[in-house]
Protein backbone atom coordinates (compact mmCIF):
# COMPACT_ATOMS: atom_id res chain seq x y z
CA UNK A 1 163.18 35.43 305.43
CA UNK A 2 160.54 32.96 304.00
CA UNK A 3 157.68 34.32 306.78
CA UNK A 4 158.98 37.74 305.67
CA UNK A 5 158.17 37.33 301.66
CA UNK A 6 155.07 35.39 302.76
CA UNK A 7 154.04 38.45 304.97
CA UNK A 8 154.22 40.66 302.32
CA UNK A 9 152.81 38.96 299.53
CA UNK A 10 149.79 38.64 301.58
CA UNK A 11 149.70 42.42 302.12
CA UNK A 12 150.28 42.95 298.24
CA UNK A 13 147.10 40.22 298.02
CA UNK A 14 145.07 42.32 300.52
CA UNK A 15 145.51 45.61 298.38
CA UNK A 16 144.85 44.10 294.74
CA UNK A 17 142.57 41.55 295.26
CA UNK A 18 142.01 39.77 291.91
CA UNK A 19 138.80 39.17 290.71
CA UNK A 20 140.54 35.25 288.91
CA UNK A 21 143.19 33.26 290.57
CA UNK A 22 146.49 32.93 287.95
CA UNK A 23 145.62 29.48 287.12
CA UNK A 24 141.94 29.71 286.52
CA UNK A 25 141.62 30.63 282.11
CA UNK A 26 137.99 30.92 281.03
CA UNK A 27 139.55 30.77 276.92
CA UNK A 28 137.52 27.35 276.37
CA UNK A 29 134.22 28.63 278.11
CA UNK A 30 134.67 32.28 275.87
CA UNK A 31 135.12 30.40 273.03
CA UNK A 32 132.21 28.38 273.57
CA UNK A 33 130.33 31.04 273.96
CA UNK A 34 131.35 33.30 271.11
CA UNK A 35 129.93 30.14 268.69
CA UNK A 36 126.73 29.42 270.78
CA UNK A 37 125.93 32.67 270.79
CA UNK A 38 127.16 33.39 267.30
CA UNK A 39 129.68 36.81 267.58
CA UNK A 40 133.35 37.45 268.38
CA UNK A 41 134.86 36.30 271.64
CA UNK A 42 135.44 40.50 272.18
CA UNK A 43 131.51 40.68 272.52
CA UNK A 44 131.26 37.68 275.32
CA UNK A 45 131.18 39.43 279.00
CA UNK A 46 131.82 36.30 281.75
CA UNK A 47 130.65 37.43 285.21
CA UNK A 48 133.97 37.93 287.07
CA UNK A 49 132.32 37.11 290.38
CA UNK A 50 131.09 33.54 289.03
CA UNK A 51 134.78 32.83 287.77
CA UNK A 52 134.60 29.63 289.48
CA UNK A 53 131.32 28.48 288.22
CA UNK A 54 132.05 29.35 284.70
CA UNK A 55 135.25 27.68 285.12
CA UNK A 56 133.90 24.56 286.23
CA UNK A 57 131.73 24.46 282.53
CA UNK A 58 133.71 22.28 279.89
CA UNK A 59 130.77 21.86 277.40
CA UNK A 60 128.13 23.67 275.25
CA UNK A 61 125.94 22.32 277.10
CA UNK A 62 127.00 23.93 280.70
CA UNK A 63 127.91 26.83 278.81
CA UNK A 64 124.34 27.31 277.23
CA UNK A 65 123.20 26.64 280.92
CA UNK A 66 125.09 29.61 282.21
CA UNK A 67 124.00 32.09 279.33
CA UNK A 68 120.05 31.36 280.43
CA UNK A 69 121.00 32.17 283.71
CA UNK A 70 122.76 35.06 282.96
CA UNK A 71 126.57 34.47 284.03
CA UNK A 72 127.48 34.69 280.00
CA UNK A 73 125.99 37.34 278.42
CA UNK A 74 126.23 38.91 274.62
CA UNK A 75 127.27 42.58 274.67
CA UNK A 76 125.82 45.02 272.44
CA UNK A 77 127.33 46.54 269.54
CA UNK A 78 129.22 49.65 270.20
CA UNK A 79 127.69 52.39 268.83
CA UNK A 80 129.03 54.21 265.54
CA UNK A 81 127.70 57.94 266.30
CA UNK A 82 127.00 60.27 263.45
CA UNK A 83 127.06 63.67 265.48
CA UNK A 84 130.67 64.63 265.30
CA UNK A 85 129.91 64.39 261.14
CA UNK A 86 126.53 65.78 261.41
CA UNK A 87 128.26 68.77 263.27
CA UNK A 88 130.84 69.36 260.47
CA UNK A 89 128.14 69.15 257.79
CA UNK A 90 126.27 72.29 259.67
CA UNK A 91 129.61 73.81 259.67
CA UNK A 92 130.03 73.19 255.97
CA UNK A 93 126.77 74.68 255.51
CA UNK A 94 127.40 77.48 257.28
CA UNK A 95 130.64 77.83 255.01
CA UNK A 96 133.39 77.16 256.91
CA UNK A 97 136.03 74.61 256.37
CA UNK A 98 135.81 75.71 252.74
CA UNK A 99 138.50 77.77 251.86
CA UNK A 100 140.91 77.50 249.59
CA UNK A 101 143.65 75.20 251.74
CA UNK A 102 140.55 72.48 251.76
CA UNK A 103 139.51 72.26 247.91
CA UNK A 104 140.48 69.22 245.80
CA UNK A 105 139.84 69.59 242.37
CA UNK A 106 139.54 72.45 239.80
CA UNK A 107 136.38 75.09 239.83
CA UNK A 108 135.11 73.63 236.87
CA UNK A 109 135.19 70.31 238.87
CA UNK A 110 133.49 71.53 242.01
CA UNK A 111 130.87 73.41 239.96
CA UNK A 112 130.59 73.01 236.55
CA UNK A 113 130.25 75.90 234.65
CA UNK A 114 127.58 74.17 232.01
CA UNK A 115 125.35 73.13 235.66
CA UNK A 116 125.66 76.97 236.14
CA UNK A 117 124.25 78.16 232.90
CA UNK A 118 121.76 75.44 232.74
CA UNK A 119 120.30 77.11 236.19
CA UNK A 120 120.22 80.34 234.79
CA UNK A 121 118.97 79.20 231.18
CA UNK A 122 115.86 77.87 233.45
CA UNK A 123 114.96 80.07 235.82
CA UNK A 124 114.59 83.18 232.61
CA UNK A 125 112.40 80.20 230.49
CA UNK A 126 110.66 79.96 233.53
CA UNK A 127 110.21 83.99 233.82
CA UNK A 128 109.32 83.93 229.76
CA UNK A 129 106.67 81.20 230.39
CA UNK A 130 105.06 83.08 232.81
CA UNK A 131 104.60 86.45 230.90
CA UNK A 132 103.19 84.95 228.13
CA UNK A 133 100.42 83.26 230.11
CA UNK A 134 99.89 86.81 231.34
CA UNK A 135 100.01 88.18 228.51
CA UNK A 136 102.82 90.48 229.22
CA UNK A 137 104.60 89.31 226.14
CA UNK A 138 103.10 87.58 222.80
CA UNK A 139 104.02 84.17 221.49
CA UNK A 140 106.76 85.91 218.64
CA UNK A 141 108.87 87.69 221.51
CA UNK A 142 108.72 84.94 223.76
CA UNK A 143 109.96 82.65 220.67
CA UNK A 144 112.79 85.16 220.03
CA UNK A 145 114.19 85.64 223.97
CA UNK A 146 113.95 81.33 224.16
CA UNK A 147 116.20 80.96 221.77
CA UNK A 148 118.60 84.08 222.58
């Protein structure tokens, strides 16, 4: 019965082969690491084919040795992509996503109507100042359509 289990465990062992024996734990060396090379121990990538080496490193300074040559390594930061948002903004541009089911806060809110009339109020004082250097209309009138 014994050769039996044995028998198959091998088997299991041929068709999962593990990159780290149970026993070996590379916590100390990761934590190392992490401080040496100042970031979180989920940034620190060990070299699962040097297990054994890396295991064998119980100090900064074998652990610094290992980083220079490359076993321990820093991973980047993953990246934070703006183009699902930059995407929606186009949409938004575009007009859609805007209806009525979407919209927090009153009209007034959204767009005031004083922001409106300012708008307006400019673009005509605009118009006015532009006849009268033309001449179009004389200093009285455009005094009289500023003010109404």
């Amino acid at each position: 019965l014994k050769d039996i289990l044995r028998a198959r465990q091998q088997r299991i062992a041929r068709r999962f082969p593990r990159a780290l024996p149970a026993a070996m734990s590379l916590k100390l060396q990761k934590r190392l690491a992490a401080d040496i090379k100042k970031c979180g121990r989920n940034r620190i990538w060990l070299d699962p084919n040097e297990a054994n080496e890396i295991s064998m490193a119980n100090s900064r300074f074998n652990v610094r040795k290992l980083i220079k040559d490359g076993l321990i390594i820093r991973k980047a930061v993953k990246m934070h992509s703006r183009a699902r948002c930059r995407k929606n903004l186009e949409a938004k541009r575009k007009g859609r996503h805007m209806g009525v089911g979407k919209r927090r806060g009153t009209r007034e809110a959204r767009m005031p109507t004083k922001v409106l009339w300012m708008r307006r109020q400019r673009v005509l004082r605009r118009l006015l100042r532009k006849y009268r250097q033309q001449k179009k209309i004389d200093k009285h009138l455009y005094h009289y359509f500023y003010r109404h």
